[in-house]
C-alpha atoms as a PDB file:
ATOM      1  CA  UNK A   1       0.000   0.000   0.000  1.00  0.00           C
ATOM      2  CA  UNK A   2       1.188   3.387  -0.627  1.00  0.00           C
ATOM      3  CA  UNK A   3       0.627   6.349   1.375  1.00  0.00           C
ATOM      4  CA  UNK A   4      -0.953   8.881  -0.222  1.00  0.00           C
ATOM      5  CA  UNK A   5       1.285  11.722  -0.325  1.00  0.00           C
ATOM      6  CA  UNK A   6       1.091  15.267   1.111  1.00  0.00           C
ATOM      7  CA  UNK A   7       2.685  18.084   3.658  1.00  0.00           C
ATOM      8  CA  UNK A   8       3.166  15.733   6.379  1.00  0.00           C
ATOM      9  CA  UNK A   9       4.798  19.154   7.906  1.00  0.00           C
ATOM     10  CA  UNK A  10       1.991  20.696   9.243  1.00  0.00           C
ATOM     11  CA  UNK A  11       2.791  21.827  12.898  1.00  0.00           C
ATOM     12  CA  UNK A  12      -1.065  22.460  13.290  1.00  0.00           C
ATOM     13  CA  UNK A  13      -1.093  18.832  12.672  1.00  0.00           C
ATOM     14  CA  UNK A  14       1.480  17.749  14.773  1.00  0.00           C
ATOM     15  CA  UNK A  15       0.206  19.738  17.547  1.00  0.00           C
ATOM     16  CA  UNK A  16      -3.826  17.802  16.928  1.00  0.00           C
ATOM     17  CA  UNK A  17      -2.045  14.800  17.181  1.00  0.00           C
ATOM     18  CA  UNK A  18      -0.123  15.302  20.759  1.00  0.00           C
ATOM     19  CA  UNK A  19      -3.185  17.025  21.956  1.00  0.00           C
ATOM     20  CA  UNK A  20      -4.708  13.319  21.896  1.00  0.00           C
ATOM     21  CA  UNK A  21      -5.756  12.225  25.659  1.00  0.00           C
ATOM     22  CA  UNK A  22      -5.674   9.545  27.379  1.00  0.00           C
ATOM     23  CA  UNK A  23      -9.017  11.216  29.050  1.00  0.00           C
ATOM     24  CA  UNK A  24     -10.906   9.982  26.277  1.00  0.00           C
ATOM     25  CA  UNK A  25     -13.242   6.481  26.283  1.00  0.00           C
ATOM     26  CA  UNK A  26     -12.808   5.783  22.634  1.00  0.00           C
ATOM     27  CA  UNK A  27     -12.795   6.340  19.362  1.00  0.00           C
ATOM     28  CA  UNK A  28     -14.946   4.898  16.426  1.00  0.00           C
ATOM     29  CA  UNK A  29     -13.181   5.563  13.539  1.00  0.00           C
ATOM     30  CA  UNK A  30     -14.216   4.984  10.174  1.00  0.00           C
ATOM     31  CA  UNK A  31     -11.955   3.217   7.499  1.00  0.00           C
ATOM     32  CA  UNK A  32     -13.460   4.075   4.214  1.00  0.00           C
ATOM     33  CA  UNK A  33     -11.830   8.333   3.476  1.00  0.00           C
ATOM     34  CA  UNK A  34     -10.483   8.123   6.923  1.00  0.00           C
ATOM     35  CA  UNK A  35      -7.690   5.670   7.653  1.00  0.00           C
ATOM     36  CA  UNK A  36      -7.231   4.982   4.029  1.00  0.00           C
ATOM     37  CA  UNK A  37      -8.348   5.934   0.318  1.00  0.00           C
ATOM     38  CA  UNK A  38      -8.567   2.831  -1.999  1.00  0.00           C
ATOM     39  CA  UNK A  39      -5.510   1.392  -1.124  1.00  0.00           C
ATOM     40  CA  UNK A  40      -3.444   4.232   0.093  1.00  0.00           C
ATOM     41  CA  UNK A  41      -3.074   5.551   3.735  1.00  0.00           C
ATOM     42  CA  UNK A  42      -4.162   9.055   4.563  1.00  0.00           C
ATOM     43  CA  UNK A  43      -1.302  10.902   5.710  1.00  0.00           C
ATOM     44  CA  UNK A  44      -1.119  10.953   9.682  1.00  0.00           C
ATOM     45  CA  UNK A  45      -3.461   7.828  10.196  1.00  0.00           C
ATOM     46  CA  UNK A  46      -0.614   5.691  10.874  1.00  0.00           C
ATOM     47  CA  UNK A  47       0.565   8.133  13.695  1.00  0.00           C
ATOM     48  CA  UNK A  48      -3.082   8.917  15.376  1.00  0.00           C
ATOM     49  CA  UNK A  49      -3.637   5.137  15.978  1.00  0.00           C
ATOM     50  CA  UNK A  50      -0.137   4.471  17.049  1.00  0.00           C
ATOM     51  CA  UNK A  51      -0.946   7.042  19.606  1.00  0.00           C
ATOM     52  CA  UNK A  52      -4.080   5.331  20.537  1.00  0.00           C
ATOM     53  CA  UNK A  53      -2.322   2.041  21.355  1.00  0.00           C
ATOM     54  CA  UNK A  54       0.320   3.686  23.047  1.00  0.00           C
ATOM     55  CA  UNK A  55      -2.629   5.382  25.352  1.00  0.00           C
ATOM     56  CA  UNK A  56      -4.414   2.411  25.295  1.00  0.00           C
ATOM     57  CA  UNK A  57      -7.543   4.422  24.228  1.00  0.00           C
ATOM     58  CA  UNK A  58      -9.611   1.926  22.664  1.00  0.00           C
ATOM     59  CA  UNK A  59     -11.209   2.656  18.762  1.00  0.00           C
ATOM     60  CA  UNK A  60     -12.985  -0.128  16.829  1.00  0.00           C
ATOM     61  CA  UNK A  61     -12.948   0.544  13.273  1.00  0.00           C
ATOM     62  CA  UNK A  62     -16.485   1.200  11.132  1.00  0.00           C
ATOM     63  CA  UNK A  63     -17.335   0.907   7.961  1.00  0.00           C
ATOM     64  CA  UNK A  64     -20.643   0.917   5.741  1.00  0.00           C
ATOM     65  CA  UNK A  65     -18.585  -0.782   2.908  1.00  0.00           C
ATOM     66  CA  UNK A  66     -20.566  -4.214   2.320  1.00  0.00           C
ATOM     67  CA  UNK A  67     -18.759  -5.413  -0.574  1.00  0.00           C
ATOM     68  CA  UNK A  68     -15.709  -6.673   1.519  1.00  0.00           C
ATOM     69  CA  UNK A  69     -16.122  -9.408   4.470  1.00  0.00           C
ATOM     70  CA  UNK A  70     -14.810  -8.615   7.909  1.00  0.00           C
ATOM     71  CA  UNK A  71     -11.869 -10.910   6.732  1.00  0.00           C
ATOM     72  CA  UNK A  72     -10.729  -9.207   3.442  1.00  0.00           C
ATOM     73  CA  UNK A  73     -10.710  -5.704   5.736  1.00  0.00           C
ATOM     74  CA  UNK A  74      -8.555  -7.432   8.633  1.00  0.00           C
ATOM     75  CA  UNK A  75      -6.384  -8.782   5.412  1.00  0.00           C
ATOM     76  CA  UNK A  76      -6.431  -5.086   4.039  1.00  0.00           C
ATOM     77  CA  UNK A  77      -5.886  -2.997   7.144  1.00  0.00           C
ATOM     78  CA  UNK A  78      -2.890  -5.883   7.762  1.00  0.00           C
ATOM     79  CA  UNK A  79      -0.826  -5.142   4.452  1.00  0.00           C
ATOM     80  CA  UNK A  80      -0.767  -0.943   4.832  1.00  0.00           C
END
């Protein structure tokens, strides 16, 4: 998977990301335009849920795509 490409220098960005608390309950996070587009990763997905674990905030992924089982997403979300 490529990620799709962009200015990853954004302090604005950097500064959403650390702002992330471990206050929080959860997250649900949707795949689809979110984590990913097609088969690319959206710039600064990778970080926020590296974050997450590190926290050990917990954030199920969603998705209203039907066309792919819960396996071929696992398989997906495995290979970016």
């Amino acid at each position: 998977m490529e990620l799709i490409t962009g200015d990853d220098s954004d302090p604005e960005m950097d500064g959403e990301l650390n702002s992330v608390s471990g206050n929080n309950r959860g997250y649900l996070i949707d795949m689809d335009g979110v984590i990913y587009r097609g088969s690319k990763l959206i710039p600064g997905s990778g970080l926020f849920i590296q974050i997450l674990l590190e926290k050990e905030i917990p954030f199920p992924f969603l998705t209203n795509n039907s066309q792919r089982s819960r396996r071929d997403v696992v398989l997906k979300l495995a290979h970016m």
